[in-house]
PDB file of N, CA and C in Angstrom:
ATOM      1  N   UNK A   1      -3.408  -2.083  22.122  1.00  0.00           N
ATOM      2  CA  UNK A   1      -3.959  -1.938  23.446  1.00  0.00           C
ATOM      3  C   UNK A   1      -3.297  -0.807  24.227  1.00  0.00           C
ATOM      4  N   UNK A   2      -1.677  -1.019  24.169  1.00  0.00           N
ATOM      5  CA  UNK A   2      -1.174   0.546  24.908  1.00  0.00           C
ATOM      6  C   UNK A   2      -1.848   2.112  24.724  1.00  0.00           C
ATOM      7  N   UNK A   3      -2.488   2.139  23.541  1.00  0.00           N
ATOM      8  CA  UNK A   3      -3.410   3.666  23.256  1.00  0.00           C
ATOM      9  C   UNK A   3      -4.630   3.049  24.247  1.00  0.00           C
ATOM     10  N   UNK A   4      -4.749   2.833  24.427  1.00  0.00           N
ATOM     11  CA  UNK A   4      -5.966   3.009  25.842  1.00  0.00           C
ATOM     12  C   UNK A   4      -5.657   3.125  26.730  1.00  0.00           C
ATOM     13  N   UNK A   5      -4.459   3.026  27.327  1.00  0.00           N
ATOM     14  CA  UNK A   5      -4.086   2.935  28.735  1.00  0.00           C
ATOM     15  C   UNK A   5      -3.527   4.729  29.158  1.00  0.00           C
ATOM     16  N   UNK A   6      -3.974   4.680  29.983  1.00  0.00           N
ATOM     17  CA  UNK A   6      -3.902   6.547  30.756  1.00  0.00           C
ATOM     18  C   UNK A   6      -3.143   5.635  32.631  1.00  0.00           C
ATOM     19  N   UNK A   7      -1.802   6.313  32.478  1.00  0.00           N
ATOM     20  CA  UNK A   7      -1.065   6.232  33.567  1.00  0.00           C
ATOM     21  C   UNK A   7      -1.661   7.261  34.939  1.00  0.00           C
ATOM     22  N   UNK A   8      -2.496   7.903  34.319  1.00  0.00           N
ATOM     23  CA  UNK A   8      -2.899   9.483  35.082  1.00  0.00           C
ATOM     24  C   UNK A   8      -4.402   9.032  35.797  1.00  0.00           C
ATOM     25  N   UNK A   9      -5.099   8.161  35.597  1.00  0.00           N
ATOM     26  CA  UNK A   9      -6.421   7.032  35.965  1.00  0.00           C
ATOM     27  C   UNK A   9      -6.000   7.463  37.752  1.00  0.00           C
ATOM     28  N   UNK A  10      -6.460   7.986  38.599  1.00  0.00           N
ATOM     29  CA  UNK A  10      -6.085   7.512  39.741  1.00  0.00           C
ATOM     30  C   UNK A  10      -5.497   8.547  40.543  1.00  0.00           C
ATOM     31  N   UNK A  11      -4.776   9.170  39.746  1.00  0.00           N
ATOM     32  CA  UNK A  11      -3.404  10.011  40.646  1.00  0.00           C
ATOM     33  C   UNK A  11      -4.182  11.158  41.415  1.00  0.00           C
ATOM     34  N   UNK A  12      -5.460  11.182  41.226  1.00  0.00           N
ATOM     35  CA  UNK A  12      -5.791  12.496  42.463  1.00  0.00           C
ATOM     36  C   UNK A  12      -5.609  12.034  43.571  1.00  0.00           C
ATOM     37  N   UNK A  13      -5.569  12.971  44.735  1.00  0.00           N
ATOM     38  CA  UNK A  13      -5.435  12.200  46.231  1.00  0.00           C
ATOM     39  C   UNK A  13      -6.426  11.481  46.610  1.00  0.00           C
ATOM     40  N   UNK A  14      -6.241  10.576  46.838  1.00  0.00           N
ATOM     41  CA  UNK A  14      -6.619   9.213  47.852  1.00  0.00           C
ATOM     42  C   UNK A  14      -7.011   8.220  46.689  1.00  0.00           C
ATOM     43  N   UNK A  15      -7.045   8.733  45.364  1.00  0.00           N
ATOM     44  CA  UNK A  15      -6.628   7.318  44.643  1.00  0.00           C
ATOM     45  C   UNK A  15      -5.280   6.611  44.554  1.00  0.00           C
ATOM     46  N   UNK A  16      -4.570   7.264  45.005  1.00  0.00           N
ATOM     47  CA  UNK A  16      -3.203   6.804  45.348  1.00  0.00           C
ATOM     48  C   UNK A  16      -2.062   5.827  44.788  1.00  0.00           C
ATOM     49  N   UNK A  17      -2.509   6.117  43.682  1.00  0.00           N
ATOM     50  CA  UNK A  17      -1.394   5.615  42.423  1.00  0.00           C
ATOM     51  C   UNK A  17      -0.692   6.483  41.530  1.00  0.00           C
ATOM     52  N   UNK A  18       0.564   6.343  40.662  1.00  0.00           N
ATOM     53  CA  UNK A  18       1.216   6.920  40.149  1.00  0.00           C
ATOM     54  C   UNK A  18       1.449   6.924  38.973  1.00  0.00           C
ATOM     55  N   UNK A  19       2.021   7.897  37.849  1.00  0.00           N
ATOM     56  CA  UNK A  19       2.203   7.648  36.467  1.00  0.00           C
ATOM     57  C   UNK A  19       3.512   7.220  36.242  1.00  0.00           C
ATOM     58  N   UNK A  20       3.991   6.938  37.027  1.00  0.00           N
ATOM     59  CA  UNK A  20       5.899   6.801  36.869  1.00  0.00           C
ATOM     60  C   UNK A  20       5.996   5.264  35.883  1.00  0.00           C
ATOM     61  N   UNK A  21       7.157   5.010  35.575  1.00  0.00           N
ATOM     62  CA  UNK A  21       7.285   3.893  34.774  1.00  0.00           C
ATOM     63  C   UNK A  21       7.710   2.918  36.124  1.00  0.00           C
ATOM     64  N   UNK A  22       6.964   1.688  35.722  1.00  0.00           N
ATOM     65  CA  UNK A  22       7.431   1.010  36.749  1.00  0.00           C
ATOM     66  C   UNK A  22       7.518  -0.894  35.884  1.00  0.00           C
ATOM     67  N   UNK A  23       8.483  -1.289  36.410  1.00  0.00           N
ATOM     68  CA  UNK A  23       8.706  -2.933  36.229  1.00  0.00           C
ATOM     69  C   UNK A  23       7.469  -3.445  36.328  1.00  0.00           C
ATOM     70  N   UNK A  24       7.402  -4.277  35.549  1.00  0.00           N
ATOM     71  CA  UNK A  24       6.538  -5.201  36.008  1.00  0.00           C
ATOM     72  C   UNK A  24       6.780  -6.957  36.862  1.00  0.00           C
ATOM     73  N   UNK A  25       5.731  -6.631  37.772  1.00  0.00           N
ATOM     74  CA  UNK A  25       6.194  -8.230  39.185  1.00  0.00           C
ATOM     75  C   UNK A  25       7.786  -7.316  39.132  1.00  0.00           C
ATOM     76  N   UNK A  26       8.149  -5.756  39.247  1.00  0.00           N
ATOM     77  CA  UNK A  26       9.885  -5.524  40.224  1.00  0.00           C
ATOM     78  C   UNK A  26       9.306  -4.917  41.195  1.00  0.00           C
ATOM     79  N   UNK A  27      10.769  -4.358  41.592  1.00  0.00           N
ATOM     80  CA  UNK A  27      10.607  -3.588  42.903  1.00  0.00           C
ATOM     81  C   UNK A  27      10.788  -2.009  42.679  1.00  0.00           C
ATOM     82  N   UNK A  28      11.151  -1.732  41.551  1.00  0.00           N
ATOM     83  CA  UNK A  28      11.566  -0.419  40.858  1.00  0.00           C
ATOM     84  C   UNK A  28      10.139  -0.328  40.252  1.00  0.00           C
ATOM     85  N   UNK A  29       9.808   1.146  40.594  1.00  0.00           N
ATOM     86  CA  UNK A  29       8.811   1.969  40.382  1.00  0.00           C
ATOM     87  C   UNK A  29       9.243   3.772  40.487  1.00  0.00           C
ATOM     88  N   UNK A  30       9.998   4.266  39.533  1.00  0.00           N
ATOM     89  CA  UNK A  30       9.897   5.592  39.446  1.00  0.00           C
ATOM     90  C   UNK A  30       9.347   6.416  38.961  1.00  0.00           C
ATOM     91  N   UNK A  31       9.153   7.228  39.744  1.00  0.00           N
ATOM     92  CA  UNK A  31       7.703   8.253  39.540  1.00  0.00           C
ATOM     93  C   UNK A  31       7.888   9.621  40.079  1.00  0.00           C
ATOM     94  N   UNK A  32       7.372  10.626  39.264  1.00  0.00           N
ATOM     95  CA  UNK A  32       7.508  11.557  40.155  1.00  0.00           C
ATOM     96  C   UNK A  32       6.592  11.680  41.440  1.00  0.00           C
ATOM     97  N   UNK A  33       7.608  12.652  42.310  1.00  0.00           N
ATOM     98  CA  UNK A  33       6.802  12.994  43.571  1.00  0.00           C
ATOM     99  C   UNK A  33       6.766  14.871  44.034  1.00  0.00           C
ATOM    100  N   UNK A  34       5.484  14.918  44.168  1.00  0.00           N
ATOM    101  CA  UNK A  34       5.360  16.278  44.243  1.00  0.00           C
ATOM    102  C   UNK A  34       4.396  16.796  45.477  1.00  0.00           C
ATOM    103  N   UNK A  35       4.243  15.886  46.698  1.00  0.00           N
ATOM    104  CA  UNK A  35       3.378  16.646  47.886  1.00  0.00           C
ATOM    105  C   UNK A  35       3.920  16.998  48.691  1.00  0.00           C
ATOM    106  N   UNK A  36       5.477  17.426  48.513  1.00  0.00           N
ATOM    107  CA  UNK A  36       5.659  18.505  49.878  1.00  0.00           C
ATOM    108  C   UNK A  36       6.580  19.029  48.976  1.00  0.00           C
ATOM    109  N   UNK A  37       7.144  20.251  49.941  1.00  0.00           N
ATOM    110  CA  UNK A  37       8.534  21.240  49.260  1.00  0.00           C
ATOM    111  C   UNK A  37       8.013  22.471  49.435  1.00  0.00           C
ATOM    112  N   UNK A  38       8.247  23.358  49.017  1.00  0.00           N
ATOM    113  CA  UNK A  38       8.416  24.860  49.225  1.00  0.00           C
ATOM    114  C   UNK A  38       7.155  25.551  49.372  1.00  0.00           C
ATOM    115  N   UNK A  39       6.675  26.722  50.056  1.00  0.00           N
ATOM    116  CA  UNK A  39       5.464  28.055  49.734  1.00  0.00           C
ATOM    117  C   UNK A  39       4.677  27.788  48.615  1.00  0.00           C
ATOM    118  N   UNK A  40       5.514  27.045  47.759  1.00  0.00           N
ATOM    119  CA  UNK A  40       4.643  27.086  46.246  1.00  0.00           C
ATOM    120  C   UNK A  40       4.052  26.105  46.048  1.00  0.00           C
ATOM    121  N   UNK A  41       4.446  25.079  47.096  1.00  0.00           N
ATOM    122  CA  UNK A  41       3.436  23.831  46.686  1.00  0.00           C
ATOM    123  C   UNK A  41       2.321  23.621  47.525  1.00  0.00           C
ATOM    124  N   UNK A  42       0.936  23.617  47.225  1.00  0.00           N
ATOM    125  CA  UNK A  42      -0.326  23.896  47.489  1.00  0.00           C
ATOM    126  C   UNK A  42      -0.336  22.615  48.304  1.00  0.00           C
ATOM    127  N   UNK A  43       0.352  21.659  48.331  1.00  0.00           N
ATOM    128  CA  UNK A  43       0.020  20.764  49.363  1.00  0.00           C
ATOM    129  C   UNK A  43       1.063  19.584  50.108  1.00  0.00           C
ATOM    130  N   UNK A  44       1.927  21.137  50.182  1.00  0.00           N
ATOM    131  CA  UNK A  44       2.777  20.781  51.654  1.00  0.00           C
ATOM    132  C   UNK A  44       1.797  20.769  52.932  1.00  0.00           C
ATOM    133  N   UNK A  45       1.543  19.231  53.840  1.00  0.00           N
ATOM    134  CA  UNK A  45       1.106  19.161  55.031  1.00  0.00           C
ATOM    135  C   UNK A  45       2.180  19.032  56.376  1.00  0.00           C
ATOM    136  N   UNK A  46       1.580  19.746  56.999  1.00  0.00           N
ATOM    137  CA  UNK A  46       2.333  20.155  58.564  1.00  0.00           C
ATOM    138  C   UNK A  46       2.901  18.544  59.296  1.00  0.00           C
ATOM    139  N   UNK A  47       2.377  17.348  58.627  1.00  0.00           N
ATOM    140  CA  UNK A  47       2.847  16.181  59.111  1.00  0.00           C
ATOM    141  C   UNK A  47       3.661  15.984  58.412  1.00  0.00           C
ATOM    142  N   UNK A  48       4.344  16.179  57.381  1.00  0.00           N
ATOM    143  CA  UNK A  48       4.975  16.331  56.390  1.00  0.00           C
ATOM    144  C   UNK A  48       5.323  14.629  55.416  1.00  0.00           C
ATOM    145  N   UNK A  49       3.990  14.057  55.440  1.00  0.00           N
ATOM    146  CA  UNK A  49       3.258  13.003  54.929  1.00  0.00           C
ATOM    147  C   UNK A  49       1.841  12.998  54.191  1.00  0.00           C
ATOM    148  N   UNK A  50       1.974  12.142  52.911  1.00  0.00           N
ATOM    149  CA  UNK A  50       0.982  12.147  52.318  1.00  0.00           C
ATOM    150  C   UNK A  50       0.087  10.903  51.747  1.00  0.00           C
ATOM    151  N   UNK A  51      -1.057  10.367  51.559  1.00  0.00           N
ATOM    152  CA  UNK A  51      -1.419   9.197  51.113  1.00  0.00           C
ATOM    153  C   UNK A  51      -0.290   8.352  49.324  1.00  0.00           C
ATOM    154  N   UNK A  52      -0.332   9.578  48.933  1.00  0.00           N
ATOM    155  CA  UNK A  52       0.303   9.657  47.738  1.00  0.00           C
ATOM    156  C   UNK A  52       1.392  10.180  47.416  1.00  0.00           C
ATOM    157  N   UNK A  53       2.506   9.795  46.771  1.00  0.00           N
ATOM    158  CA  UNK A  53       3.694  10.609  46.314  1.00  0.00           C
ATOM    159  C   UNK A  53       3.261  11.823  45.525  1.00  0.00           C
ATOM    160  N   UNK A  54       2.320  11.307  44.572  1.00  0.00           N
ATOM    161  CA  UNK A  54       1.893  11.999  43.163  1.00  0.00           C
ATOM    162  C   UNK A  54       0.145  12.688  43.609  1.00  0.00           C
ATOM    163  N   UNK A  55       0.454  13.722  43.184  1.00  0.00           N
ATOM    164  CA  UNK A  55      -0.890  14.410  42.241  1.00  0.00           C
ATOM    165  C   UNK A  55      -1.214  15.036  41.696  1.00  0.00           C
ATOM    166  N   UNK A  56      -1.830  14.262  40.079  1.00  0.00           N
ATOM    167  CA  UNK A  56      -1.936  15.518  39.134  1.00  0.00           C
ATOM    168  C   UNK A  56      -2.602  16.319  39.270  1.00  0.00           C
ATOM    169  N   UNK A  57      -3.023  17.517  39.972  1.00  0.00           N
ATOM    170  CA  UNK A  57      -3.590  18.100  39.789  1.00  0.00           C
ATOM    171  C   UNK A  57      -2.412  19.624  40.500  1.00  0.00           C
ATOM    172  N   UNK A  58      -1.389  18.632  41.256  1.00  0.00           N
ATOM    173  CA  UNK A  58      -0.556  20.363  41.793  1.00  0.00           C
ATOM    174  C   UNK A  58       0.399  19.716  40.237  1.00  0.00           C
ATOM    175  N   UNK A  59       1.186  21.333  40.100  1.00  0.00           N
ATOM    176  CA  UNK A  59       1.938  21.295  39.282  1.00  0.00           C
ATOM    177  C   UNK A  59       3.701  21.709  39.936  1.00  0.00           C
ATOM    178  N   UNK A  60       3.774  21.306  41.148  1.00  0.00           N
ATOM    179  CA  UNK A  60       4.662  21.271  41.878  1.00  0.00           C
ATOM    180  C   UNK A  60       5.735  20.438  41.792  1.00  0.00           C
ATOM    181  N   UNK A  61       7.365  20.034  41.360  1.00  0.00           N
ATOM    182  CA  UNK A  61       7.540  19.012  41.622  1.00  0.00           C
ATOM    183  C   UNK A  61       8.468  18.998  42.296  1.00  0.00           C
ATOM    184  N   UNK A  62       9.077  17.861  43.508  1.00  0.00           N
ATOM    185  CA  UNK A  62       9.869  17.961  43.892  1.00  0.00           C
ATOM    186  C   UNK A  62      11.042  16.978  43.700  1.00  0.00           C
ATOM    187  N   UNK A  63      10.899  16.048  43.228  1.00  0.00           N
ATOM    188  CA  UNK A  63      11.599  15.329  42.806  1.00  0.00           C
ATOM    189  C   UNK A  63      10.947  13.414  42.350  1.00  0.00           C
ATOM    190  N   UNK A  64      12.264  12.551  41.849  1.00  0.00           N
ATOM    191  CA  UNK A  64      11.758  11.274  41.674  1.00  0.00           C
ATOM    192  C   UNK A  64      11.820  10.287  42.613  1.00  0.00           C
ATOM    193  N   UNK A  65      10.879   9.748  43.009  1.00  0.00           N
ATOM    194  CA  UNK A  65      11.261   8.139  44.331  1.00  0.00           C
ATOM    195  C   UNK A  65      11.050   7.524  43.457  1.00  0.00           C
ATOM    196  N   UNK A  66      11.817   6.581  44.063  1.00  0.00           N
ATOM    197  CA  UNK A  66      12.233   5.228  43.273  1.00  0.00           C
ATOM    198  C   UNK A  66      11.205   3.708  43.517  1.00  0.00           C
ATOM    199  N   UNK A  67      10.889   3.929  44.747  1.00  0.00           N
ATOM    200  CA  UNK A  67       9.875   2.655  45.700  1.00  0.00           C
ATOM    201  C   UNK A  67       8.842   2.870  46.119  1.00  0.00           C
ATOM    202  N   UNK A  68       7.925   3.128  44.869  1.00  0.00           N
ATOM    203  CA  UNK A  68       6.696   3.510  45.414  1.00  0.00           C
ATOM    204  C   UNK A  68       5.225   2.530  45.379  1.00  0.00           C
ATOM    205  N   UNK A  69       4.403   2.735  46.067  1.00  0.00           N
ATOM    206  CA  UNK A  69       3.248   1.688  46.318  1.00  0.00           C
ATOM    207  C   UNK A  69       2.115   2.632  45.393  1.00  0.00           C
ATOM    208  N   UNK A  70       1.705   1.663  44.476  1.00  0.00           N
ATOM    209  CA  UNK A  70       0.561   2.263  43.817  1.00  0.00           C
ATOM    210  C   UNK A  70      -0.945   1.714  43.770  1.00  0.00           C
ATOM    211  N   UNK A  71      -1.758   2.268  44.814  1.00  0.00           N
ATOM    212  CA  UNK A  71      -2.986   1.494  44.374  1.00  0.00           C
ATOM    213  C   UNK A  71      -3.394   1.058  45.629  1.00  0.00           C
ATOM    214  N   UNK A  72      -2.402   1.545  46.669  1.00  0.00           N
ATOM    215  CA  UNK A  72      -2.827   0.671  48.300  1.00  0.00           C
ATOM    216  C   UNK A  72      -3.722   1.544  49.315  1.00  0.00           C
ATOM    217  N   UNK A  73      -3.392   2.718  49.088  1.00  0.00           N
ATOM    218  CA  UNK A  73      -4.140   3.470  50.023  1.00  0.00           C
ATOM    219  C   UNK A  73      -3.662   3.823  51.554  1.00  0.00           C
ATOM    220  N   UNK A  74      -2.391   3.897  51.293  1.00  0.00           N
ATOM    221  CA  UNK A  74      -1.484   4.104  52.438  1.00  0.00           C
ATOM    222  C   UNK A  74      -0.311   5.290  52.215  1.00  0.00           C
ATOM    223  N   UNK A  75      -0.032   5.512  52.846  1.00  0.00           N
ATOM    224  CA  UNK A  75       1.079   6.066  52.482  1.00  0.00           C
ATOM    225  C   UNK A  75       2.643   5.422  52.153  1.00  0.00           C
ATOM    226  N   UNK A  76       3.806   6.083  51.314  1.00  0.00           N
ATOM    227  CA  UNK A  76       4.696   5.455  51.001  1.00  0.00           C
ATOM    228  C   UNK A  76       6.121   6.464  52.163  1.00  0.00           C
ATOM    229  N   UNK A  77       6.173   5.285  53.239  1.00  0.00           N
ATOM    230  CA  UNK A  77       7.669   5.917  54.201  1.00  0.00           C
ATOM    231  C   UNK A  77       8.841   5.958  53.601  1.00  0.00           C
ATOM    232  N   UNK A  78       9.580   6.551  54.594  1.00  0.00           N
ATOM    233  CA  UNK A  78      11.304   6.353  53.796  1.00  0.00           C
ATOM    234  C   UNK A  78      11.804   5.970  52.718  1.00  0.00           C
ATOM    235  N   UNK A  79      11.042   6.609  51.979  1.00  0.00           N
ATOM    236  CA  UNK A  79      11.637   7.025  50.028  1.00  0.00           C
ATOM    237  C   UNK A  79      12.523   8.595  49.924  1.00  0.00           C
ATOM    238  N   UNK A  80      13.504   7.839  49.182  1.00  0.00           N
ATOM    239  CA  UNK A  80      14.252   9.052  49.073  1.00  0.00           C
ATOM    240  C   UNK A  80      14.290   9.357  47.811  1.00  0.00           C
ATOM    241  N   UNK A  81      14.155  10.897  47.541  1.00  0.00           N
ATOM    242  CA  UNK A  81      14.090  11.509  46.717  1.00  0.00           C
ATOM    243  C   UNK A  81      15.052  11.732  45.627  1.00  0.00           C
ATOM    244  N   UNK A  82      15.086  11.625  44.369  1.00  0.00           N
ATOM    245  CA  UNK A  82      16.350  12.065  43.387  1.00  0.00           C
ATOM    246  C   UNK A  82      15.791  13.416  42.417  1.00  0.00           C
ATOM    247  N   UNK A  83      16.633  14.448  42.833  1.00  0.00           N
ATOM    248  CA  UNK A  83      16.140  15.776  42.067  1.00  0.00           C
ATOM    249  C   UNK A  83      17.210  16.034  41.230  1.00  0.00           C
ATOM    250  N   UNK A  84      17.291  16.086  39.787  1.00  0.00           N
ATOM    251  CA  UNK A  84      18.353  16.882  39.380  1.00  0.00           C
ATOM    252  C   UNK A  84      18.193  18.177  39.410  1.00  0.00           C
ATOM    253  N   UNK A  85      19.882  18.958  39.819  1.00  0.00           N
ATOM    254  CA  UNK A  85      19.772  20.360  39.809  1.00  0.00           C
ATOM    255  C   UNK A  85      21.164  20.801  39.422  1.00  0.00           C
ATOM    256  N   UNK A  86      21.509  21.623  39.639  1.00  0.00           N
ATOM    257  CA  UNK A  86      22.771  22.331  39.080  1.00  0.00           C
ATOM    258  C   UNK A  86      23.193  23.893  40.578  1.00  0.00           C
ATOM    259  N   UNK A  87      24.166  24.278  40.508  1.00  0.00           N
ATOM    260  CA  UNK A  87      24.215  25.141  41.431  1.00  0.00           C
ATOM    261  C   UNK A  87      24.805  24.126  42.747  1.00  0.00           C
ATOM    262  N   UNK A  88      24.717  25.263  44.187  1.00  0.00           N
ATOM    263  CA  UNK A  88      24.945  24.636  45.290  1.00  0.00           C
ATOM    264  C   UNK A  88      23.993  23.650  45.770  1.00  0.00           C
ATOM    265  N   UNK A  89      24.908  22.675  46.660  1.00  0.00           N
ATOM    266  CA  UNK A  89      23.379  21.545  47.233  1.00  0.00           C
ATOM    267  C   UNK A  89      23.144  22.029  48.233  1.00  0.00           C
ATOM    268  N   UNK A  90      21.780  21.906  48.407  1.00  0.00           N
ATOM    269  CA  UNK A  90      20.879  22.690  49.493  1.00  0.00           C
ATOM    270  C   UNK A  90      20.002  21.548  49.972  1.00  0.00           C
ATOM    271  N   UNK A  91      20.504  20.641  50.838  1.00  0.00           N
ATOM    272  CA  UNK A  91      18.973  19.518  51.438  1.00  0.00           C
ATOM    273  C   UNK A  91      17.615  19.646  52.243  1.00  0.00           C
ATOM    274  N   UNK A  92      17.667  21.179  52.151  1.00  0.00           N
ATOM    275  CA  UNK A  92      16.617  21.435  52.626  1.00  0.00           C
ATOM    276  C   UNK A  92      15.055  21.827  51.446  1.00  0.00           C
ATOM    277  N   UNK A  93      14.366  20.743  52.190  1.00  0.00           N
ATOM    278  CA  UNK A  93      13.438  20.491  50.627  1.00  0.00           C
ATOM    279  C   UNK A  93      12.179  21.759  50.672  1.00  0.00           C
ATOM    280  N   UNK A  94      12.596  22.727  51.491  1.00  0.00           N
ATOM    281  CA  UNK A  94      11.894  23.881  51.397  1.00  0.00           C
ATOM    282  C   UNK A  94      12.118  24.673  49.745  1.00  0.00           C
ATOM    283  N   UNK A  95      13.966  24.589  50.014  1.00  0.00           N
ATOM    284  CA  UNK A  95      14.614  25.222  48.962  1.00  0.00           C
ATOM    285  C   UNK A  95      14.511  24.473  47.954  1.00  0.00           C
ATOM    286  N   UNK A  96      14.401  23.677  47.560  1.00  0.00           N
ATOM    287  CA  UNK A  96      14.064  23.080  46.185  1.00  0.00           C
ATOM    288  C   UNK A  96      13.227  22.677  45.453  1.00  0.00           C
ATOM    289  N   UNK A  97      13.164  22.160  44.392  1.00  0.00           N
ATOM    290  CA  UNK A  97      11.963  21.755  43.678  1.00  0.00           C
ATOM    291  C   UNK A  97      11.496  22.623  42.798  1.00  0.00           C
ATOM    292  N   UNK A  98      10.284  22.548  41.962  1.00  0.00           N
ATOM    293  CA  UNK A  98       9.763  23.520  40.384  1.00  0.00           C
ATOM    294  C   UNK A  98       8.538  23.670  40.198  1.00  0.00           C
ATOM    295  N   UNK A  99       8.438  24.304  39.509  1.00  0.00           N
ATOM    296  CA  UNK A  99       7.005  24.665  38.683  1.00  0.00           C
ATOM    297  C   UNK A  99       6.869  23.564  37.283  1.00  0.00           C
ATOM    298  N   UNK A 100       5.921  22.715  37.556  1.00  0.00           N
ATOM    299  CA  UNK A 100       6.494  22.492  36.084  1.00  0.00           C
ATOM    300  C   UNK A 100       4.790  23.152  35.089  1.00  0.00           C
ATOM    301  N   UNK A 101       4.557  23.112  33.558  1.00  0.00           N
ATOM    302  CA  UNK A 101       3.587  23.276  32.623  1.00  0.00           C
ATOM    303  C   UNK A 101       3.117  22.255  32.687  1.00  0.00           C
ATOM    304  N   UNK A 102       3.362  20.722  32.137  1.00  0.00           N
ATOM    305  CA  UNK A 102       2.792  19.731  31.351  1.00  0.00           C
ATOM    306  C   UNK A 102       3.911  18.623  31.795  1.00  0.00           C
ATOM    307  N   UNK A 103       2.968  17.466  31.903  1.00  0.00           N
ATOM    308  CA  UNK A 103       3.417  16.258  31.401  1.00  0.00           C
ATOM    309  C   UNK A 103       2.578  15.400  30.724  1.00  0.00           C
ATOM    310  N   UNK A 104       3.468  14.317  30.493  1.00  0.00           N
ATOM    311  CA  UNK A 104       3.245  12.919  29.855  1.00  0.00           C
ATOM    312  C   UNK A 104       3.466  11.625  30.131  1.00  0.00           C
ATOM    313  N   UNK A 105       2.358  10.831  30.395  1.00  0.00           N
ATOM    314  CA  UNK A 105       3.106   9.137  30.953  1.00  0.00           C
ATOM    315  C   UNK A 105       2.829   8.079  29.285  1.00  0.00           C
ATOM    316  N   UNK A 106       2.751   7.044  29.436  1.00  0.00           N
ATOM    317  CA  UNK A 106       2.918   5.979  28.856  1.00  0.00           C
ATOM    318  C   UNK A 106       3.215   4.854  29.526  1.00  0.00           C
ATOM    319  N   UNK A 107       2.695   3.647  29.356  1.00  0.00           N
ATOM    320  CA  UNK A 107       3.548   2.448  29.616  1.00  0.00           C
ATOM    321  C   UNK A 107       4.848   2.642  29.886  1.00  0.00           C
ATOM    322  N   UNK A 108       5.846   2.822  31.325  1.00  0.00           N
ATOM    323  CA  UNK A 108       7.083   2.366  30.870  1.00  0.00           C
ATOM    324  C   UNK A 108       7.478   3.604  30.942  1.00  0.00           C
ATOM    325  N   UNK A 109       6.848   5.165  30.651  1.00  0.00           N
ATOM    326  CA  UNK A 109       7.804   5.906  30.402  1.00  0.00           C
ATOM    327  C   UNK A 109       6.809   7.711  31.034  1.00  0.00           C
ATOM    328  N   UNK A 110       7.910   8.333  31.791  1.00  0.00           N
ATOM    329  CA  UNK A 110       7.016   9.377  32.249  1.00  0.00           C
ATOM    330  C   UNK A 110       8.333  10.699  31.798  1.00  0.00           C
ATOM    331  N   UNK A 111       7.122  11.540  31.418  1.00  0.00           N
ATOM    332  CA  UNK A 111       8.087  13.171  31.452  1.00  0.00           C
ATOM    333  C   UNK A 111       7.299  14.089  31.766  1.00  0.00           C
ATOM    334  N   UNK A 112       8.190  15.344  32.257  1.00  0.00           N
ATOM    335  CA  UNK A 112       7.666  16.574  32.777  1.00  0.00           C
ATOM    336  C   UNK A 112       8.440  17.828  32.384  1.00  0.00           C
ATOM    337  N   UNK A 113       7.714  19.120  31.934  1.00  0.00           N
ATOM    338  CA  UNK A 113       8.390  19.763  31.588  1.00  0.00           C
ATOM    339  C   UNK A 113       7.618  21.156  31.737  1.00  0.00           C
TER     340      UNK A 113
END
């Protein structure tokens, strides 16, 4: 049954769910999040809020939240972000974040690269 399942079902905006691996009945849900951050991301908004953490369709990322709502149609508040990086820390989320090519979800398990 897991070969039928597509984590990616949804993730355009205002379907508002995510491919991240998440518990099942937990409270842990990590996923990437990619609608705000720098010039390069096509959908940084001036409220600097979005229905969705995730959408596949920018290839922007800015980092992983940990507590996210999938499937409600709301937006997800005060999630904080985990980016790995290397170099000086810079918290300004203008300056950070990537380009990425491709990813991949699964049951349980998400990558980007």
């Amino acid at each position: 049954m897991l070969k039928y399942v597509d984590p990616f079902i949804g993730t355009t905006n205002f379907g508002t769910t995510n491919p991240g691996a998440v518990c099942p009945n937990g409270l842990m849900s990590v996923s990437p999040f990619n609608v705000m951050g720098s010039a390069d991301n096509k959908y940084d908004k001036d409220a600097r809020w979005w229905s969705t953490p995730y959408d596949n369709t920018n290839s922007y990322f800015t980092g992983f939240s940990h507590v996210n709502l999938s499937g409600v149609g709301c937006p997800d508040l005060g999630s904080r972000l985990l980016m790995p990086t290397t170099g000086d820390l810079d918290v300004d989320f203008h300056n950070y974040g990537s380009k990425y090519k491709d990813e991949a979800a699964s049951p349980g398990y998400y990558t980007t690269y």
